[in-house]
Protein backbone atom coordinates (compact mmCIF):
# COMPACT_ATOMS: atom_id res chain seq x y z
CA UNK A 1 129.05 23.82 80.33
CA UNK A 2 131.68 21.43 79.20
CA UNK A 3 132.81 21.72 75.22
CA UNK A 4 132.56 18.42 73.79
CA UNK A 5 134.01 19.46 70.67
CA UNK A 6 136.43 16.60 69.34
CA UNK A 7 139.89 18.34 68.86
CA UNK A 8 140.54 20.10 65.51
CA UNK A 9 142.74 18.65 63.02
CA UNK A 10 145.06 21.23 63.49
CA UNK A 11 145.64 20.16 67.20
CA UNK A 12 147.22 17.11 66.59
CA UNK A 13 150.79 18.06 66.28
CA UNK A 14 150.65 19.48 69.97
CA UNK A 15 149.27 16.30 71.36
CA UNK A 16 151.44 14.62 74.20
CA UNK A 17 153.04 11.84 72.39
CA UNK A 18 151.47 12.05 68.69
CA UNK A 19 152.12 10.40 65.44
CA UNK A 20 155.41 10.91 65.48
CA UNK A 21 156.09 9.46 69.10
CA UNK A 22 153.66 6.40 68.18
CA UNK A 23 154.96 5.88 65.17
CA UNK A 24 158.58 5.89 66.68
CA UNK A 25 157.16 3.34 69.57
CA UNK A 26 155.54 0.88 66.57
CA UNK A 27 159.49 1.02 65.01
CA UNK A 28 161.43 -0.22 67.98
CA UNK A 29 161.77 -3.91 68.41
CA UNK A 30 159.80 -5.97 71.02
CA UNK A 31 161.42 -8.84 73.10
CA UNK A 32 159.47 -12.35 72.54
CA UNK A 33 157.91 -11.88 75.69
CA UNK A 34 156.36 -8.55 74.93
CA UNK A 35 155.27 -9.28 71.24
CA UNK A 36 151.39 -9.29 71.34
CA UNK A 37 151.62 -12.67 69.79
CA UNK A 38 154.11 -15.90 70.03
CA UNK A 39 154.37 -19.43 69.34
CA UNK A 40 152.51 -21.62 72.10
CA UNK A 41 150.13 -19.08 73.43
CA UNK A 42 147.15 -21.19 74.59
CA UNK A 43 143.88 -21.60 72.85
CA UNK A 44 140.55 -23.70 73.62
CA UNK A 45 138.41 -21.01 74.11
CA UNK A 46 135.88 -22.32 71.21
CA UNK A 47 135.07 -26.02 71.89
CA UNK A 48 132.05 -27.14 69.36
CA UNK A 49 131.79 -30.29 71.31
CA UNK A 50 130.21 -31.17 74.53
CA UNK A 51 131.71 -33.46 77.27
CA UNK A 52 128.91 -35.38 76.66
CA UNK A 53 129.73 -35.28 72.61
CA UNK A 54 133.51 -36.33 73.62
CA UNK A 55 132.26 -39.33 75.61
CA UNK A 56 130.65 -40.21 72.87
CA UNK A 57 133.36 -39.91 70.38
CA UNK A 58 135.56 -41.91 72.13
CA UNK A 59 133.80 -44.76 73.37
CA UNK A 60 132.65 -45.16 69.68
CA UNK A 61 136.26 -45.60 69.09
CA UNK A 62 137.42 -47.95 71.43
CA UNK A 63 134.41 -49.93 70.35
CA UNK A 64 135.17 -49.65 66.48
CA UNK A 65 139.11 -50.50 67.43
CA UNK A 66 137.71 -53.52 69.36
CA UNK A 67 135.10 -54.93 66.54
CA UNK A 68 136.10 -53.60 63.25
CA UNK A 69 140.01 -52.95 63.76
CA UNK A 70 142.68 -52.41 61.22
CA UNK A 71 144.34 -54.77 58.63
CA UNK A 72 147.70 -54.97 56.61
CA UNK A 73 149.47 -53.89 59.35
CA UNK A 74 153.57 -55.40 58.47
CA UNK A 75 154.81 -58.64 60.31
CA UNK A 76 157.06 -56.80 62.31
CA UNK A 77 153.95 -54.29 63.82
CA UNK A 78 151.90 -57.34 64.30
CA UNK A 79 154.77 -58.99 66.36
CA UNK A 80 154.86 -55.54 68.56
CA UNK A 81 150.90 -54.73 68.50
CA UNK A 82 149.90 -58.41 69.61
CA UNK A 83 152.57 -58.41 72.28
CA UNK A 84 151.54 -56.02 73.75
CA UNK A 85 147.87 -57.48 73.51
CA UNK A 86 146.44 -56.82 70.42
CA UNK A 87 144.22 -59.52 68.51
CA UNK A 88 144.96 -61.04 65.11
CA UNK A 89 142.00 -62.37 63.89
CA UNK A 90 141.46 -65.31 61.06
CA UNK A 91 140.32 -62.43 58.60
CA UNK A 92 143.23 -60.80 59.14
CA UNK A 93 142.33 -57.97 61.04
CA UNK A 94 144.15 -56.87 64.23
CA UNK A 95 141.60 -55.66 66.72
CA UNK A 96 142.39 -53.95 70.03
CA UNK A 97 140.84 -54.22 73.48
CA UNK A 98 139.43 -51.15 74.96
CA UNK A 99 141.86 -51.80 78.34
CA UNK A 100 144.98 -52.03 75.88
CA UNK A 101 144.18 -49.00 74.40
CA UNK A 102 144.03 -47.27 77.16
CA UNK A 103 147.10 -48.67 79.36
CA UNK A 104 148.61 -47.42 75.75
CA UNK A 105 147.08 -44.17 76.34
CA UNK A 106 148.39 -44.29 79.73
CA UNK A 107 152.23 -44.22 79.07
CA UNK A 108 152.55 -42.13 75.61
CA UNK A 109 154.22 -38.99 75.67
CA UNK A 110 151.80 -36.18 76.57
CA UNK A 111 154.04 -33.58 76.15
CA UNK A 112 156.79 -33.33 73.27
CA UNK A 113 158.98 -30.95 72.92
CA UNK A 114 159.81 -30.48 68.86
CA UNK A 115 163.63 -28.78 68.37
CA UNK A 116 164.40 -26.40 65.83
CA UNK A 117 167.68 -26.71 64.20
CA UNK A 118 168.13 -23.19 66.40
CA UNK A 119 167.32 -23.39 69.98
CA UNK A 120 164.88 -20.29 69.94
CA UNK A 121 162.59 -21.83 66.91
CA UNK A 122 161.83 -24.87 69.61
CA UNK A 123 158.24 -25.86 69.93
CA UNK A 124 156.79 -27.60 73.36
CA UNK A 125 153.24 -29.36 72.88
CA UNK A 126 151.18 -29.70 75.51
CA UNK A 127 147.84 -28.54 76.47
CA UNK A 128 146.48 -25.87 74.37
CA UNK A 129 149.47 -24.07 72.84
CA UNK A 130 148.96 -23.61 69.35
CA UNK A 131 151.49 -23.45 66.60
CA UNK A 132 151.11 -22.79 63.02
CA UNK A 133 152.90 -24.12 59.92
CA UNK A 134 152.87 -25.53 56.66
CA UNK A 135 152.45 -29.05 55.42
CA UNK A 136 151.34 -30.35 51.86
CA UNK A 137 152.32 -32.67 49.06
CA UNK A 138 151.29 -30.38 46.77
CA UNK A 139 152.39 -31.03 43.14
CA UNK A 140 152.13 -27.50 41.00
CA UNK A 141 153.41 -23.74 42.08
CA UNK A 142 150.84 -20.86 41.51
CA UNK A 143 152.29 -18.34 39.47
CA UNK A 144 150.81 -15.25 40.55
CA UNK A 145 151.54 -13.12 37.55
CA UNK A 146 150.63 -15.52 34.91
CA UNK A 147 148.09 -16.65 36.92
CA UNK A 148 148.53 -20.24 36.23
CA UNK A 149 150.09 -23.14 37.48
CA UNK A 150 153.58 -24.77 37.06
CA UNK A 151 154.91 -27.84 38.40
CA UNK A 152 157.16 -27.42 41.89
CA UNK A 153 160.72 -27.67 42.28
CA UNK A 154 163.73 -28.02 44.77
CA UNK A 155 164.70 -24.85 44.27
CA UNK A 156 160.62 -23.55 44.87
CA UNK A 157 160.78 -25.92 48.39
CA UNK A 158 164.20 -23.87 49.72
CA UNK A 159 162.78 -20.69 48.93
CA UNK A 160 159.40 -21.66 50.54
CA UNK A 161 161.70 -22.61 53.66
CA UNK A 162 163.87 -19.44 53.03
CA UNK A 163 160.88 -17.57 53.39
CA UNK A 164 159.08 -19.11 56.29
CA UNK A 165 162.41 -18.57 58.05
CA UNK A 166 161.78 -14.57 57.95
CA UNK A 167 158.26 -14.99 59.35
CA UNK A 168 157.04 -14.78 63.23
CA UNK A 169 153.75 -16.43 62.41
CA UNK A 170 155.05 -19.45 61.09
CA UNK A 171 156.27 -21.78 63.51
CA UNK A 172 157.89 -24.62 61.90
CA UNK A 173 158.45 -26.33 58.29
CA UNK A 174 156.52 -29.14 57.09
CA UNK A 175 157.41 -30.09 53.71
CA UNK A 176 154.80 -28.06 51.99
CA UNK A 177 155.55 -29.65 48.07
CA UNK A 178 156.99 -32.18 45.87
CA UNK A 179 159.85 -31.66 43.84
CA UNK A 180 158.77 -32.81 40.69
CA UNK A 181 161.79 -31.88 38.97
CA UNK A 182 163.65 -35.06 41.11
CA UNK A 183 162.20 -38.20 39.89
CA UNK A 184 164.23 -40.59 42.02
CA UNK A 185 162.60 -41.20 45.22
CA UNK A 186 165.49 -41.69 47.22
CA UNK A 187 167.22 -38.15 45.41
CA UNK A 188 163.69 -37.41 45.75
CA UNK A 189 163.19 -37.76 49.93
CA UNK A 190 166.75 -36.81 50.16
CA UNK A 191 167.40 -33.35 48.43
CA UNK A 192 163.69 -32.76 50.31
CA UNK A 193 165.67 -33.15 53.91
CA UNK A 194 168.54 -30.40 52.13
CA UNK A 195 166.21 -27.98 50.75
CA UNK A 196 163.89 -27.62 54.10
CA UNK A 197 167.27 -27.98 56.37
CA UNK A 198 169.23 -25.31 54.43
CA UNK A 199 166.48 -22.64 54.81
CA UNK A 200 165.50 -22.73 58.00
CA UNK A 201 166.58 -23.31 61.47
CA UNK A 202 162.97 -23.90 62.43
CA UNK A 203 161.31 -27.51 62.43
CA UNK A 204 160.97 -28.82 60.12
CA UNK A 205 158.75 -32.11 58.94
CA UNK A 206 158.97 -34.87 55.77
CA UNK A 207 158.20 -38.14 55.16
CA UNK A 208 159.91 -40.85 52.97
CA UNK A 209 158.54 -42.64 49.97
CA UNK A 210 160.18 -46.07 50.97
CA UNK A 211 161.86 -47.72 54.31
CA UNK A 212 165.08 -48.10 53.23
CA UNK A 213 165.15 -44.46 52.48
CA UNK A 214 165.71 -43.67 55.90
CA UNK A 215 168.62 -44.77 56.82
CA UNK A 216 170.62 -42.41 54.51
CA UNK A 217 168.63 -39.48 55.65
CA UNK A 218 169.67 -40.11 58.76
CA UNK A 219 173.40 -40.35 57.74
CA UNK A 220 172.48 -36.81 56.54
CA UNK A 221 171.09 -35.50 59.26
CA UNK A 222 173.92 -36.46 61.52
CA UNK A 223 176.18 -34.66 59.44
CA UNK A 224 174.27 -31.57 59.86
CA UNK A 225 173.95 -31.93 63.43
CA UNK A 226 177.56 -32.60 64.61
CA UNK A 227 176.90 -36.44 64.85
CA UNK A 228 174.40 -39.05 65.98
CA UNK A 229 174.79 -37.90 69.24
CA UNK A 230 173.88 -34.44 69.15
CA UNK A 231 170.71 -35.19 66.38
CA UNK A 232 169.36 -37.83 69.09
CA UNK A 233 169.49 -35.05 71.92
CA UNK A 234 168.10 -32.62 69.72
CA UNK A 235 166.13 -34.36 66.53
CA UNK A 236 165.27 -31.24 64.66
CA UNK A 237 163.16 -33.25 61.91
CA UNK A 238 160.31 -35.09 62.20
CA UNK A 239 158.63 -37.84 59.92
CA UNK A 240 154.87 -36.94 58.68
CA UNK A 241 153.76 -40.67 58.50
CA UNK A 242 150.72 -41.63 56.98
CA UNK A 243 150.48 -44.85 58.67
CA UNK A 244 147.10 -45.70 57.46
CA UNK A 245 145.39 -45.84 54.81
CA UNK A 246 141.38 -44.74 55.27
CA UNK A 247 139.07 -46.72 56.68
CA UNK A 248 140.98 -48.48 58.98
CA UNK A 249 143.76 -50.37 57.33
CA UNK A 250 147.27 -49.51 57.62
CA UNK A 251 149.92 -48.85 55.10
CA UNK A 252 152.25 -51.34 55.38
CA UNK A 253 154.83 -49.70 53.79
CA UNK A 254 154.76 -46.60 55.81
CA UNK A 255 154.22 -48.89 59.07
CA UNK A 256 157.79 -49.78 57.83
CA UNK A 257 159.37 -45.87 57.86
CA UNK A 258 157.95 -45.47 61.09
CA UNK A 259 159.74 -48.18 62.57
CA UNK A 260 162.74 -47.49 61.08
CA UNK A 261 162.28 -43.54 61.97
CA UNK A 262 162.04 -44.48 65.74
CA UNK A 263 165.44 -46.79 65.59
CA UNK A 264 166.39 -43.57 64.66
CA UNK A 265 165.08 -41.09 67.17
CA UNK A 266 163.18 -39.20 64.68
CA UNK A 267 159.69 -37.78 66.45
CA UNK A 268 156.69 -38.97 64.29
CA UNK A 269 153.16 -37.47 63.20
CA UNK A 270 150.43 -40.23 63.22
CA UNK A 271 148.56 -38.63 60.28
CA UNK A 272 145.04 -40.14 59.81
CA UNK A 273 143.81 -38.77 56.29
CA UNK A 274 140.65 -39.46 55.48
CA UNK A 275 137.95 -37.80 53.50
CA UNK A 276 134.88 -37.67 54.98
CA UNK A 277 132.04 -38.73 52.43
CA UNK A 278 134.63 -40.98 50.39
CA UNK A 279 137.43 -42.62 52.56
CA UNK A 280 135.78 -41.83 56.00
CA UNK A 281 132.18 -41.53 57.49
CA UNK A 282 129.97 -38.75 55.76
CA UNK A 283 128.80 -37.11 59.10
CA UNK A 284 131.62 -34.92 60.82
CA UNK A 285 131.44 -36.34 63.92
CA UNK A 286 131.64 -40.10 62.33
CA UNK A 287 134.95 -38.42 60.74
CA UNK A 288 136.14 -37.36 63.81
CA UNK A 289 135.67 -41.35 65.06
CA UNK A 290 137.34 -43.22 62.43
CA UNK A 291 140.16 -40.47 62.78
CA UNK A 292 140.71 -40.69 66.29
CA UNK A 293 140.00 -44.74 66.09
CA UNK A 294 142.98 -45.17 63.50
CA UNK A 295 145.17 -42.45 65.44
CA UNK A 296 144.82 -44.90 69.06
CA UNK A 297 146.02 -47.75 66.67
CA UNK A 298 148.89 -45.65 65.48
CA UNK A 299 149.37 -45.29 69.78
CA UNK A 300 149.70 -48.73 70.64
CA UNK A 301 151.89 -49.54 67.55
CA UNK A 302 154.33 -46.55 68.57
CA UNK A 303 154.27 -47.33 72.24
CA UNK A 304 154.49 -51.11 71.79
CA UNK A 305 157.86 -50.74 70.31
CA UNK A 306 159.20 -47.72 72.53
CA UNK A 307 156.93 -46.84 75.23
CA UNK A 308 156.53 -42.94 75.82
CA UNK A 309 157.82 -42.60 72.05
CA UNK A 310 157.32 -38.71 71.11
CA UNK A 311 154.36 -39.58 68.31
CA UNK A 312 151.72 -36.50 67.82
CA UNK A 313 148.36 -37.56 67.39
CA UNK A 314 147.48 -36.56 63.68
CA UNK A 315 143.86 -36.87 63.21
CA UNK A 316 143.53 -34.89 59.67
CA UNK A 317 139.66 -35.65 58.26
CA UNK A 318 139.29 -33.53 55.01
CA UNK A 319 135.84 -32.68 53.89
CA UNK A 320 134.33 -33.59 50.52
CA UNK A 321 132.20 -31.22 48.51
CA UNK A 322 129.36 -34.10 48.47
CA UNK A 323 128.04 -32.58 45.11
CA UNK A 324 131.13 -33.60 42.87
CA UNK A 325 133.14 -36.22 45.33
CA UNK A 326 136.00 -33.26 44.98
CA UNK A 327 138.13 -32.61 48.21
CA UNK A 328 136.87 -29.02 50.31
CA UNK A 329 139.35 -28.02 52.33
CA UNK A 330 138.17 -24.60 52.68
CA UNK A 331 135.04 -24.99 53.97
CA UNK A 332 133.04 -24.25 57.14
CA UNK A 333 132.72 -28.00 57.61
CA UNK A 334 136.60 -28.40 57.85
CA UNK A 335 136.65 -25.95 60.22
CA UNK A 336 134.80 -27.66 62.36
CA UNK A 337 136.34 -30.97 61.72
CA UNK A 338 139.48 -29.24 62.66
CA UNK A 339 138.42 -27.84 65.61
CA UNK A 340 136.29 -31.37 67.08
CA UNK A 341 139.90 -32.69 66.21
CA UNK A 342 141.93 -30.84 69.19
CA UNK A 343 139.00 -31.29 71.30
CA UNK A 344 139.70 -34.63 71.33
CA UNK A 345 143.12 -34.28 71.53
CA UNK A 346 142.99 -32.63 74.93
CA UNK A 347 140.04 -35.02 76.17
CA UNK A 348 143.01 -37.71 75.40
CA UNK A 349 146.00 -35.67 77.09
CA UNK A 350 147.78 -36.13 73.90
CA UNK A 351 150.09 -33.30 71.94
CA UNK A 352 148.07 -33.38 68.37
CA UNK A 353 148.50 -31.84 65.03
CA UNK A 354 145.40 -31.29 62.17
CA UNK A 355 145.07 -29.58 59.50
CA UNK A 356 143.41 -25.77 58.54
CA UNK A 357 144.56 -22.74 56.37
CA UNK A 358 143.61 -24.58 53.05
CA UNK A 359 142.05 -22.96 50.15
CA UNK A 360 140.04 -24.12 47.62
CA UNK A 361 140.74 -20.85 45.38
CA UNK A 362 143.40 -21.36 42.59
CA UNK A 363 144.87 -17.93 43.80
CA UNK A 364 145.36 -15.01 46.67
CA UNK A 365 142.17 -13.48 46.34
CA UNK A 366 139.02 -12.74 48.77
CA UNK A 367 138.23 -16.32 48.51
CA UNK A 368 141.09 -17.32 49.34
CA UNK A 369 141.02 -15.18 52.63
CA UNK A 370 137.97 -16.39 53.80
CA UNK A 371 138.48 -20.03 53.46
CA UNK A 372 142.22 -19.46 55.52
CA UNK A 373 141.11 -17.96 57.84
CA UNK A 374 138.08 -19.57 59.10
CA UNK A 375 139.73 -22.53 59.58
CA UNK A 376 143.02 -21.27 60.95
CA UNK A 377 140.97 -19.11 63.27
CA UNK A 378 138.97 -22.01 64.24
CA UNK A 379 142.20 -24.12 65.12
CA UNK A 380 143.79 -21.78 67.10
CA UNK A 381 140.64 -21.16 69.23
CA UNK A 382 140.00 -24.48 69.85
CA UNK A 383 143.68 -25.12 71.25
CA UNK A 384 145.21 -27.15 68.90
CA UNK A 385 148.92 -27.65 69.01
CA UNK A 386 149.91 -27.99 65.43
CA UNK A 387 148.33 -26.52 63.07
CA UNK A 388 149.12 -27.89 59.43
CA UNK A 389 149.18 -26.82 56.17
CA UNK A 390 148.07 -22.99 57.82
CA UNK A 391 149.43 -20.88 54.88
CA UNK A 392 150.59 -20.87 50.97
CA UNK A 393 147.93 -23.93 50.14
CA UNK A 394 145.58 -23.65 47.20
CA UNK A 395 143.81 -25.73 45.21
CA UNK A 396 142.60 -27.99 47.95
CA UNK A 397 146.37 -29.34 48.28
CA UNK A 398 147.47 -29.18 44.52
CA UNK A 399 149.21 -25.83 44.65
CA UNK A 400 151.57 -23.79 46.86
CA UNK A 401 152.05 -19.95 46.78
CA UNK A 402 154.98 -18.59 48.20
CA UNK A 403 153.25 -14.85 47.55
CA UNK A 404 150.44 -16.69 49.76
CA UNK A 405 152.70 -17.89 52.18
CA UNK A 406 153.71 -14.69 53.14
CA UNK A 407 150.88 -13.37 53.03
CA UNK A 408 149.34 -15.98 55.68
CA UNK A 409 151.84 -14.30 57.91
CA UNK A 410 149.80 -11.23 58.46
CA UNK A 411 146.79 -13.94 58.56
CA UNK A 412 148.08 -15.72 61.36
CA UNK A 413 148.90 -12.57 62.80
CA UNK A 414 145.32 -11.83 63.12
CA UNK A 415 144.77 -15.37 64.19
CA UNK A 416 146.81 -15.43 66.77
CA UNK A 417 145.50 -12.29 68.26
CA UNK A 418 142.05 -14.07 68.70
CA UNK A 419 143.49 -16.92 70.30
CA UNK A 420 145.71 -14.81 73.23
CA UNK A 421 142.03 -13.33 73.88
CA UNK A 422 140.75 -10.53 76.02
CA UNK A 423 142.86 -10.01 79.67
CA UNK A 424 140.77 -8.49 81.97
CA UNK A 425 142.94 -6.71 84.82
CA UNK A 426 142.49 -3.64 86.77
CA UNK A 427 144.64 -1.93 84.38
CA UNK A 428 143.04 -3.16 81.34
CA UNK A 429 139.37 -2.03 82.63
CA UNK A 430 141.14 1.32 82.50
CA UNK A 431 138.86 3.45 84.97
CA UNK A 432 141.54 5.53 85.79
CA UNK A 433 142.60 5.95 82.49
CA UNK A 434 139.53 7.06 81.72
CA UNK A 435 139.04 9.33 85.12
CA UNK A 436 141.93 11.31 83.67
CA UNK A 437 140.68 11.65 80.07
CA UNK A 438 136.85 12.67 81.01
CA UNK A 439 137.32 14.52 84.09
CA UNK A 440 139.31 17.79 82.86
CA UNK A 441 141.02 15.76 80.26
CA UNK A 442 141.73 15.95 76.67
CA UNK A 443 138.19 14.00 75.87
CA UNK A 444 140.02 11.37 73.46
CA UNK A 445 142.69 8.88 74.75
CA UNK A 446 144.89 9.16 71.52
CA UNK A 447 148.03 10.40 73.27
CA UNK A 448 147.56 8.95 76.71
CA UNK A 449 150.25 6.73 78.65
CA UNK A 450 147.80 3.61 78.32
CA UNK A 451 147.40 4.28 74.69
CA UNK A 452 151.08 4.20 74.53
CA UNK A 453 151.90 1.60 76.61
CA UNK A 454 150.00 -0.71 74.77
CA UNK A 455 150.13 -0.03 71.47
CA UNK A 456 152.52 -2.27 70.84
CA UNK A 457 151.99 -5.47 73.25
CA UNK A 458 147.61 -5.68 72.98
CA UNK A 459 147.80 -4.92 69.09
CA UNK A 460 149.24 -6.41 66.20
CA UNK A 461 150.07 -4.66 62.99
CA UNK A 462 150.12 -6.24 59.79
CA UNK A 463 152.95 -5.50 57.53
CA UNK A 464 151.46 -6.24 53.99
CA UNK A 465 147.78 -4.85 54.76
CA UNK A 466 146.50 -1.46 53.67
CA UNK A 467 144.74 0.05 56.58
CA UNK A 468 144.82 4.07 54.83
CA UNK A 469 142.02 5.93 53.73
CA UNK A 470 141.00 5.70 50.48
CA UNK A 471 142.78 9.59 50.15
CA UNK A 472 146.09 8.07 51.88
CA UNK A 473 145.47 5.77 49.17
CA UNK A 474 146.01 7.25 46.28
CA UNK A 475 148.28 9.39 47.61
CA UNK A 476 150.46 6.31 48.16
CA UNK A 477 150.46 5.48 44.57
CA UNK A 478 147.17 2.71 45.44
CA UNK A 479 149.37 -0.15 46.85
CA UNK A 480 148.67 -3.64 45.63
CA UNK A 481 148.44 -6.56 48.05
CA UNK A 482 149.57 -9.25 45.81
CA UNK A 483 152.59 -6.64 44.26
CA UNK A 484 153.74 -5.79 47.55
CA UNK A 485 153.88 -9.60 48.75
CA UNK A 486 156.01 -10.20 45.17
CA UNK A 487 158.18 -7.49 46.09
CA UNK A 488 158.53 -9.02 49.56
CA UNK A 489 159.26 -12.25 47.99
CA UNK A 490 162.66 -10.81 45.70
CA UNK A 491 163.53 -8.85 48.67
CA UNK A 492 163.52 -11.89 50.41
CA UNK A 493 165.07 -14.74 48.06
CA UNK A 494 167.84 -12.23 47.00
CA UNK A 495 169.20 -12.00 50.18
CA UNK A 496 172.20 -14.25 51.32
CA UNK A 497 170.90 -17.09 53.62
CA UNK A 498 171.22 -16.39 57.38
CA UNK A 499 171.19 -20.19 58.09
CA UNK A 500 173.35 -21.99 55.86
CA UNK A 501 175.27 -24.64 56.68
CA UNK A 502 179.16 -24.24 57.65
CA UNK A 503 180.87 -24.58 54.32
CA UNK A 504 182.87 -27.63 55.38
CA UNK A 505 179.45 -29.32 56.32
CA UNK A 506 177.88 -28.29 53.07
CA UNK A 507 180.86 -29.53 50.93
CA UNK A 508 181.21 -32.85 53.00
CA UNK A 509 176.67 -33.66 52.86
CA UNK A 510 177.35 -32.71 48.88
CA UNK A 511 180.24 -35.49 48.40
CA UNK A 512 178.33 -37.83 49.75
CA UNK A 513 174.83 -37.09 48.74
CA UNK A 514 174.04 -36.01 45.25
CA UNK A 515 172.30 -32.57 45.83
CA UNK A 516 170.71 -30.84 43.39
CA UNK A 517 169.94 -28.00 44.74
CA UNK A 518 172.51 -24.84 43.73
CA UNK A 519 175.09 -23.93 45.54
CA UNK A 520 174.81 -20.47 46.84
């Protein structure tokens, strides 16, 4: 008769390769091709909408580009848009013909590749490979401790940048919050460019509160590239425009920076930003239309000036919490918005960004959790390529955590590992494997060369979560999430910067730029 006893406790130290040998394999360091997840792995996998549903969608589009179309569009994008076919009407209104939309459609970019200040942090869009990020405007810093809010600063955006450049999970920099302790707008949009650039080598994104901002932060960013040359081979910052404003006008202003951002071979996010309910339709999928209506405008006015421009399709419908009118951008509903979203970005063959990770809850707690990672779950499933705003937001926009932010690390982590999916090979059906263990074997496949082998490229590990027993627990002194993620925070921001500039760079952008963030 065979014993089926599982092994005594006291066995485990004689095991071939135990704790200590696993424990020795989690510590050594994986090559980027052998971590169990990476920037670009490919999603779609979940897809809420039908072919049928995308036909739909789109022809709904075309038709409310062609009838309703946009207005306040700037003389100059009029001149380009109706060159290139568009139709000013006596009401003002550009509208667009379904063919001209889709001859636009025709000759964008489909795939872009976005360059990190550092060649290894660069991200290639196409298809379904999904990135995650931050993004935000948000106006107040969550103060974990205190547990309540203070307004942002420079100093908070280069140590949100400091930070993300320490993580795997996050892919690239999008200004995530306002300085509100620069009032100028051109200080304002400049010192922005410094304190993202300074901390990381990864993308990163901005915008710019007027047109005429842009041509100094491209002085700027020539400087920190080695000259206009090198920044127009490899533009490692990108403009987050919001070129309209919802339903279906544009924002003249902003129509402005874009032009003057593609002069200046700066890649561009066409960020839609409505909310369904209030600025867009009530009904998700009628929030998916207007997006993706005012998004093809954004197309022809990009590719009317510079055909094949690198623009990424930024349909960004929030939700609205119908009771109040109050934004809900941790919700099952924005999930789904988010997810229809890429759906329609690969029915188009177009690289696109949205947005997911946001919570409603005022701090890092189980509510917070949920709401993050629905959504960011939900993105990364449904293959989209940018995924915005993915960790640190509260507050439906208002605050950023940097505690959260690292936090969202591990989070993505988890994410990620749902998007790579289940690989079904002969080795990874195992019947060998498990020939060896049942058949005169140990009975348990703890110590087994599979179990080995792949510990470390099929499973991630977070490095903030508790996974002990509740004994390990309190043995361990009961570890605190939110403690450990401040301690990870100092360890972090007291560190000398990896990625600063060269010192005769720094001293040369600071003589001609008034920066006010510290030197280091």
């Amino acid at each position: 008769m065979n014993d089926q006893t599982p092994p005594a406790r006291s066995a485990r130290p004689t095991r071939s390769g135990g704790r200590a040998a696993r424990h020795a394999l989690r510590a050594a360091p994986l090559t980027e091709d052998k971590r169990p997840v990476r920037p670009g792995m490919e999603g779609g996998l979940y897809q809420p909408l039908s072919q049928a549903d995308m036909d739909r969608i789109y022809e709904t589009a075309l038709t409310a580009l062609e009838e309703i179309g946009l207005v306040d569009a700037p003389e100059s994008g009029i001149a380009a848009m109706t060159g290139a076919g568009a139709i000013l009407g006596d009401d003002g209104r550009l509208r667009f013909p379904r063919g001209l939309v889709q001859s636009m459609q025709a000759i964008a970019a489909k795939e872009i590749t976005l360059c990190g200040r550092d060649p290894r942090f660069d991200m290639h869009l196409a298809g379904t490979k999904v990135h995650y990020g931050t993004a935000g405007a948000a106006v107040h810093m969550v103060d974990v401790d205190g547990r309540n809010y203070r307004d942002s600063t420079v100093q908070d955006l280069h140590d949100a940048a400091k930070i993300v450049q320490t993580l795997d999970n996050l892919h690239f920099l999008q200004r995530p919050m306002v300085a509100r302790d620069i009032t100028d707008n051109r200080l304002l949009d400049l010192n922005t460019i410094y304190a993202c650039c300074a901390g990381t080598t990864k993308h990163v994104g901005v915008s710019f509160t007027e047109p005429g901002f842009v041509k100094d932060a491209l002085e700027m960013l020539h400087m920190m590239a080695g000259g206009e040359g090198a920044w127009r081979a490899r533009p490692f910052v990108s403009n987050s425009n919001c070129f309209v404003v919802p339903p279906m006008k544009f924002a003249t202003e902003s129509c402005q920076v874009m032009e003057e951002c593609i002069a200046g071979g700066m890649p561009v996010l066409l960020l839609s930003a409505g909310q369904a309910g209030a600025t867009a339709p009530a009904p998700i999928a009628g929030a998916i239309v207007q997006a993706v209506a005012e998004c093809l405008a954004g197309l022809v006015y990009v590719n009317s000036i510079s055909p094949g421009y690198p623009a990424i399709f930024g349909t960004w419908p929030f939700v609205s919490d119908l009771r109040t009118g109050a934004m809900s951008g941790g919700s099952g509903e924005q999930a789904l918005l988010t997810a229809g979203c890429a759906q329609m970005h690969r029915y188009l063959g177009l690289p696109g960004g949205a947005a997911a990770g946001i919570a409603d809850a005022k701090l890092p707690d189980m509510q917070a959790g949920w709401e993050q990672m629905c959504s960011n779950v939900m993105a990364g499933l449904s293959g989209l390529n940018m995924v915005y705003e993915a960790a640190g937001m509260h507050a439906s926009l208002l605050g950023f955590c940097h505690e959260s932010l690292i936090l969202g690390d591990d989070l993505i982590g988890q994410a990620l590992r749902c998007v790579r999916g289940i690989e079904v090979t002969e080795e990874t059906l195992g019947l060998a494997t498990m020939h060896e263990v049942c058949v005169g074997g140990p009975g348990h496949y703890l110590g087994s060369d599979q179990t080995l082998g792949l510990m470390q490229t099929e499973y991630i590990y977070p490095a903030l979560a508790d996974r002990t027993s509740p004994k390990e627990w309190v043995e361990n002194d009961r570890p605190d999430l939110i403690a450990n993620a401040v301690a990870k925070k100092e360890a972090i921001l007291s560190a000398p910067s990896q990625v600063a500039f060269p010192a005769d760079v720094d001293q040369a952008i600071r003589e001609r730029f008034d920066i006010r963030l510290p030197t280091v």
